[in-house]
N, C-alpha and C. Protein backbone atom coordinates (compact mmCIF):
# COMPACT_ATOMS: atom_id res chain seq x y z
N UNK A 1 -87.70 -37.55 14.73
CA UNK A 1 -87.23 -37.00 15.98
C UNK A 1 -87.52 -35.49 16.08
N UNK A 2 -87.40 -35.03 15.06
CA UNK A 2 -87.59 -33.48 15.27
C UNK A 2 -89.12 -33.25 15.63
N UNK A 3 -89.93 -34.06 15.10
CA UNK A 3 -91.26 -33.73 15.00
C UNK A 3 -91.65 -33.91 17.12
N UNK A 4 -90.78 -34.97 17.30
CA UNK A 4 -91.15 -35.03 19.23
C UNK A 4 -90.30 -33.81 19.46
N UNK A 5 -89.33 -33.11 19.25
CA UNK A 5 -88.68 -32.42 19.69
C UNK A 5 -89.50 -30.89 19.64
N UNK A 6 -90.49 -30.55 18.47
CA UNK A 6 -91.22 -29.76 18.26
C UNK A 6 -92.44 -29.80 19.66
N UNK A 7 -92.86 -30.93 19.90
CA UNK A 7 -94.36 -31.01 20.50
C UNK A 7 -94.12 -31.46 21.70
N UNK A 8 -92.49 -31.54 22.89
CA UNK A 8 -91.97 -31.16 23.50
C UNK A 8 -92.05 -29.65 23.97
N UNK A 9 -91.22 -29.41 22.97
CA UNK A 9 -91.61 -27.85 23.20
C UNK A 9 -92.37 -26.98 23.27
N UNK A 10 -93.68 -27.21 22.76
CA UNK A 10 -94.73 -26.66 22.82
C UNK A 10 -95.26 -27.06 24.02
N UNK A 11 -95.32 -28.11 24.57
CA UNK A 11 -95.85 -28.69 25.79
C UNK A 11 -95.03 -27.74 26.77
N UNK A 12 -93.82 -27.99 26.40
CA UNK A 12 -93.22 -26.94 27.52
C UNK A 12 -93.64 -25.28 27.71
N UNK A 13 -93.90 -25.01 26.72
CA UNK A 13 -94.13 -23.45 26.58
C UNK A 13 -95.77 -23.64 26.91
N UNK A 14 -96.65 -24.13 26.81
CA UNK A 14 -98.03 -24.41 27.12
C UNK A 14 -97.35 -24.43 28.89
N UNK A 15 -97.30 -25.44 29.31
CA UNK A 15 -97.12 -25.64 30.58
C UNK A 15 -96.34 -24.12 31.21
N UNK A 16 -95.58 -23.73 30.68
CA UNK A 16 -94.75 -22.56 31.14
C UNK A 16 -95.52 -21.26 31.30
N UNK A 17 -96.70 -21.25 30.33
CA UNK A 17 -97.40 -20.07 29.98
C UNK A 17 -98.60 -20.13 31.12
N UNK A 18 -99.37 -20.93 31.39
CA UNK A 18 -100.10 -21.70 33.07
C UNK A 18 -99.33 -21.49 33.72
N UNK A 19 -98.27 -21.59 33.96
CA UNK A 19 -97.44 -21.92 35.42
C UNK A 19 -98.14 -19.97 35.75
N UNK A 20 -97.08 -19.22 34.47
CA UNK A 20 -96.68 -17.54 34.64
C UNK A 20 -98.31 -17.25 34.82
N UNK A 21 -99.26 -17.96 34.23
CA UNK A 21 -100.29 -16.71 34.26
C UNK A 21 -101.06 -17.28 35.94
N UNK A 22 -100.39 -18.22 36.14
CA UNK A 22 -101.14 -18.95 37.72
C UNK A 22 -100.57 -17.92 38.58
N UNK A 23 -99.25 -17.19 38.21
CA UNK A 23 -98.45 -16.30 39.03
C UNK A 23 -99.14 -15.04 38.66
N UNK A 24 -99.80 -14.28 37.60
CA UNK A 24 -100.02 -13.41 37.38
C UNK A 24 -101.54 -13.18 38.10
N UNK A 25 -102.22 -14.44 38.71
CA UNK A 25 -103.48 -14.07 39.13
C UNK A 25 -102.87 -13.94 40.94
N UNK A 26 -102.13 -14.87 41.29
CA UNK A 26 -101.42 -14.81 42.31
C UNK A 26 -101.25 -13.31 42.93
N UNK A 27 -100.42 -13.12 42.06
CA UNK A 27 -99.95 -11.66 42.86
C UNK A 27 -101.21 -10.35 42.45
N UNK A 28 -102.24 -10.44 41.28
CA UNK A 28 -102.96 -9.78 41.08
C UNK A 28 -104.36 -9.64 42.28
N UNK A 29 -104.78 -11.00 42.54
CA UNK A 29 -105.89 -11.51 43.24
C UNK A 29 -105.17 -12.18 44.49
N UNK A 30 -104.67 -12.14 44.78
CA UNK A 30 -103.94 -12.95 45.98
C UNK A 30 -103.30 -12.17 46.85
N UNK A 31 -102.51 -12.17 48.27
CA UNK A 31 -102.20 -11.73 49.16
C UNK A 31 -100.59 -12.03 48.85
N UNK A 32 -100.27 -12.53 47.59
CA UNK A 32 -98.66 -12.04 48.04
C UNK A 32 -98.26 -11.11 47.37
N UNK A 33 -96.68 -10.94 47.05
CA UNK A 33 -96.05 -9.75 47.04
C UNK A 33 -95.55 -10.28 45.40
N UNK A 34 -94.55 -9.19 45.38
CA UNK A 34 -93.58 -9.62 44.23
C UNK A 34 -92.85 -10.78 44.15
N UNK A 35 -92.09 -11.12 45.62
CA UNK A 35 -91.20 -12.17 45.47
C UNK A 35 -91.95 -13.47 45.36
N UNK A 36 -93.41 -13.86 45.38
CA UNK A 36 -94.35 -14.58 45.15
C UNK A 36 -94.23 -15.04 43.08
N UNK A 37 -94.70 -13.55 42.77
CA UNK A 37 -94.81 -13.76 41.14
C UNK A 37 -93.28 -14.15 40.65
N UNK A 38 -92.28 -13.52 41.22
CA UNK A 38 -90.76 -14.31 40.57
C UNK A 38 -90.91 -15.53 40.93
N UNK A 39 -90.99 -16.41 41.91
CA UNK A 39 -91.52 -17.40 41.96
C UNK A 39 -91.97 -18.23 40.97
N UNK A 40 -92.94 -18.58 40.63
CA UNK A 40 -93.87 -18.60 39.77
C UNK A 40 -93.08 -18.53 38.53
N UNK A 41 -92.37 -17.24 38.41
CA UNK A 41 -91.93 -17.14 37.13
C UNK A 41 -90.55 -18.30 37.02
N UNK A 42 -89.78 -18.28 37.97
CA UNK A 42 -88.50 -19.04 37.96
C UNK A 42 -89.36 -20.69 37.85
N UNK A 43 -90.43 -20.70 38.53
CA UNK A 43 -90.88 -22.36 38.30
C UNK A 43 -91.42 -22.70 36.68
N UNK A 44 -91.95 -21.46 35.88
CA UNK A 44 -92.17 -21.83 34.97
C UNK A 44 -91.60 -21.50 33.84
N UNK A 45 -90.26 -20.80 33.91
CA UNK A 45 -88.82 -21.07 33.44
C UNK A 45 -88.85 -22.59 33.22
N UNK A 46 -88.47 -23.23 33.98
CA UNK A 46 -88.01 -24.66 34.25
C UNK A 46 -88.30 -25.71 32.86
N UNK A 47 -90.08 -26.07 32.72
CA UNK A 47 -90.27 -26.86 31.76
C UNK A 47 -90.36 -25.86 30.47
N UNK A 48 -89.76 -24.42 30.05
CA UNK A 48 -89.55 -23.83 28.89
C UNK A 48 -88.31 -24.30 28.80
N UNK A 49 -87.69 -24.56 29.66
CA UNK A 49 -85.66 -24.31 29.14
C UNK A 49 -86.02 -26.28 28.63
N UNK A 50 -86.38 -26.65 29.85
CA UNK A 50 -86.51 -28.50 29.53
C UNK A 50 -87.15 -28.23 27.91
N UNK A 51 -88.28 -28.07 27.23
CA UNK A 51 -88.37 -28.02 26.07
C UNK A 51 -87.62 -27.66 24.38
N UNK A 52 -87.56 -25.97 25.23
CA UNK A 52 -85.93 -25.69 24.62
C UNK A 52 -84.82 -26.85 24.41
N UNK A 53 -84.31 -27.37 25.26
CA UNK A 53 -83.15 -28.49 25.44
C UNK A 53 -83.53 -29.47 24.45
N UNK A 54 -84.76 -29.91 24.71
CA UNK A 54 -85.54 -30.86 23.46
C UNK A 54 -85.39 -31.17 22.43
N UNK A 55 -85.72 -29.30 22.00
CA UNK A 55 -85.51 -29.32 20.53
C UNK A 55 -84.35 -29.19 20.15
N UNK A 56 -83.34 -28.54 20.42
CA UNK A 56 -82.17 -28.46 20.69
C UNK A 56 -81.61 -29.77 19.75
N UNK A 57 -81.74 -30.76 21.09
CA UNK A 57 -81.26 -32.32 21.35
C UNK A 57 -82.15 -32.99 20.23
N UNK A 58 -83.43 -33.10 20.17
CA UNK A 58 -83.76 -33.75 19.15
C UNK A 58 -83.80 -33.75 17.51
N UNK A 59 -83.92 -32.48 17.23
CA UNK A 59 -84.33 -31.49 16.04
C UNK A 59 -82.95 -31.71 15.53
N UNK A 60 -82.05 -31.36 16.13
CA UNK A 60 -80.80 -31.30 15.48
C UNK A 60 -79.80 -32.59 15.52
N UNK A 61 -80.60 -33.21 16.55
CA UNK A 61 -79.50 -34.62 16.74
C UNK A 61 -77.98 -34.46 17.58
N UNK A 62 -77.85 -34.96 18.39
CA UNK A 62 -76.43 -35.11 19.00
C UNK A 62 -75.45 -35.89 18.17
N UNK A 63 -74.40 -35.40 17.67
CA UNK A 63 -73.26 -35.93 16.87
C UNK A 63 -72.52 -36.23 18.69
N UNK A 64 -71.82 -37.64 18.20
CA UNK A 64 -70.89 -37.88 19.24
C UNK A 64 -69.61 -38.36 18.49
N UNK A 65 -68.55 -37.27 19.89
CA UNK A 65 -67.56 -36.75 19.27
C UNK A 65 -66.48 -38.34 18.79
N UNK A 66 -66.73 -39.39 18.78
CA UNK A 66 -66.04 -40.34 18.48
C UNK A 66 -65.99 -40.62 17.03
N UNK A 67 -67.19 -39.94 16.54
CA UNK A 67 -67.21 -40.48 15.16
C UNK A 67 -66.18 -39.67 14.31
N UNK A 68 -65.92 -38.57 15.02
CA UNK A 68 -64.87 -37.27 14.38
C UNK A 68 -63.81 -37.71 14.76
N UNK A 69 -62.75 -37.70 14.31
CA UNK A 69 -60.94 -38.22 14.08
C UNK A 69 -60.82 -37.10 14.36
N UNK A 70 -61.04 -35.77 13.31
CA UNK A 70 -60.12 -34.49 13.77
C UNK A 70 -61.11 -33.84 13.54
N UNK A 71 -60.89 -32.66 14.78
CA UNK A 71 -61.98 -31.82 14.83
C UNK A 71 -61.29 -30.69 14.03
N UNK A 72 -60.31 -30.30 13.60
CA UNK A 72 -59.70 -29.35 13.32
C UNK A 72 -59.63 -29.26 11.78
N UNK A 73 -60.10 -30.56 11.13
CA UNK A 73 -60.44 -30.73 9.93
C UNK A 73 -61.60 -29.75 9.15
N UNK A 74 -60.91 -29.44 7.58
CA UNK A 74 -61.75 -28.41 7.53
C UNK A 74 -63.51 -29.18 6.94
N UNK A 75 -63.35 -30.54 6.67
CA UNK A 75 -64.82 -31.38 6.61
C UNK A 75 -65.21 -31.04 7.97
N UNK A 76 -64.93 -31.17 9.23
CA UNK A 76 -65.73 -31.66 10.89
C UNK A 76 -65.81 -29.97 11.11
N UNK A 77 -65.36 -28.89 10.21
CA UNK A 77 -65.47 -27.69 10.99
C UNK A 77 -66.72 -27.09 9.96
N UNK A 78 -66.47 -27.33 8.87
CA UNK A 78 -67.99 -27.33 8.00
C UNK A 78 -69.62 -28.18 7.98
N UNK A 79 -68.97 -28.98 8.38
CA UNK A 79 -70.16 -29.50 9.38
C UNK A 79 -70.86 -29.13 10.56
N UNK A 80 -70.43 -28.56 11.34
CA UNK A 80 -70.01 -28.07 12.44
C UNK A 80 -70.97 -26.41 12.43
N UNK A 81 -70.65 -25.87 11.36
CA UNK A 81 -71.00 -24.57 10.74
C UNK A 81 -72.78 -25.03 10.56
N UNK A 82 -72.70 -25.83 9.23
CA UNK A 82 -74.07 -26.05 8.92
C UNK A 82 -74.76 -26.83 10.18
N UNK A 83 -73.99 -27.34 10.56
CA UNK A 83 -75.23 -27.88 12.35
C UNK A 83 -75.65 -26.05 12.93
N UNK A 84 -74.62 -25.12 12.64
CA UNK A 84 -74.77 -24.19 13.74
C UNK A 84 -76.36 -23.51 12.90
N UNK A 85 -75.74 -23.55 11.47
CA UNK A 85 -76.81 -22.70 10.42
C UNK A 85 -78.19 -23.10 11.10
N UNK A 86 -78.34 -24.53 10.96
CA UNK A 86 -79.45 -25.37 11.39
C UNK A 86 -80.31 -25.29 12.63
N UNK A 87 -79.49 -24.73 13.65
CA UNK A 87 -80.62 -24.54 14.95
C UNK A 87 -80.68 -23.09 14.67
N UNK A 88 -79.75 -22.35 14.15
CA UNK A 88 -80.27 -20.77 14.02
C UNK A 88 -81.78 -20.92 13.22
N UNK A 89 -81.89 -21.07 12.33
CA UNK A 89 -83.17 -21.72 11.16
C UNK A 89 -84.32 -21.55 11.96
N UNK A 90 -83.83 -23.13 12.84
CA UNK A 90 -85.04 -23.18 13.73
C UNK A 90 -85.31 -22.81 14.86
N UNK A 91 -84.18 -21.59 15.26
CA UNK A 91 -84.56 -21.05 16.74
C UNK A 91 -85.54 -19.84 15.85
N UNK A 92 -85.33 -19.04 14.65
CA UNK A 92 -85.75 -17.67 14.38
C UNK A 92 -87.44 -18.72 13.83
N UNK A 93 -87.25 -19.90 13.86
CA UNK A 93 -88.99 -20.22 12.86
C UNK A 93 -89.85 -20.42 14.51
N UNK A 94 -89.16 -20.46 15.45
CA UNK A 94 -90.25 -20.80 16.92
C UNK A 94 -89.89 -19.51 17.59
């Protein structure tokens, strides 16, 4: 799962990086203005955050909260920790 969650994201940031530079010829070579290139930029926001979310969701896996009895437990709060360790890891390696 992590490995789709990786090449997700890259797709997204590929696609995101076209969208911005379609905006950067836009407003460079083209007849619009600024509020043209934000544009552009807010559309290719969109499939970066969707990728982001990805890896997020895949890489790390969704724990659902049923399987936890007590969250207040100091096992479900150390777990909890090393899930957090775990996307830090892999937010600073992308």
């Amino acid at each position: 799962m992590k490995e789709l969650g990786n090449t997700i994201y890259w797709f997204g940031c590929a696609v995101a990086a076209t969208l911005l530079g379609i905006g950067v010829a836009d407003y460079w070579w083209g007849d619009h203005h600024l509020t043209a290139f934000l544009s552009w930029a807010v559309l290719a926001a969109i499939p970066w955050l969707v990728g982001r979310a990805s890896l997020f969701v895949l890489a790390l896996g969704a724990r659902s909260l049923d399987k936890v009895k007590n969250t207040n437990a100091p096992a479900a709060k150390r777990e909890a920790e090393e899930d957090w360790r775990r996307y830090v890891r892999i937010f600073r390696e992308h």
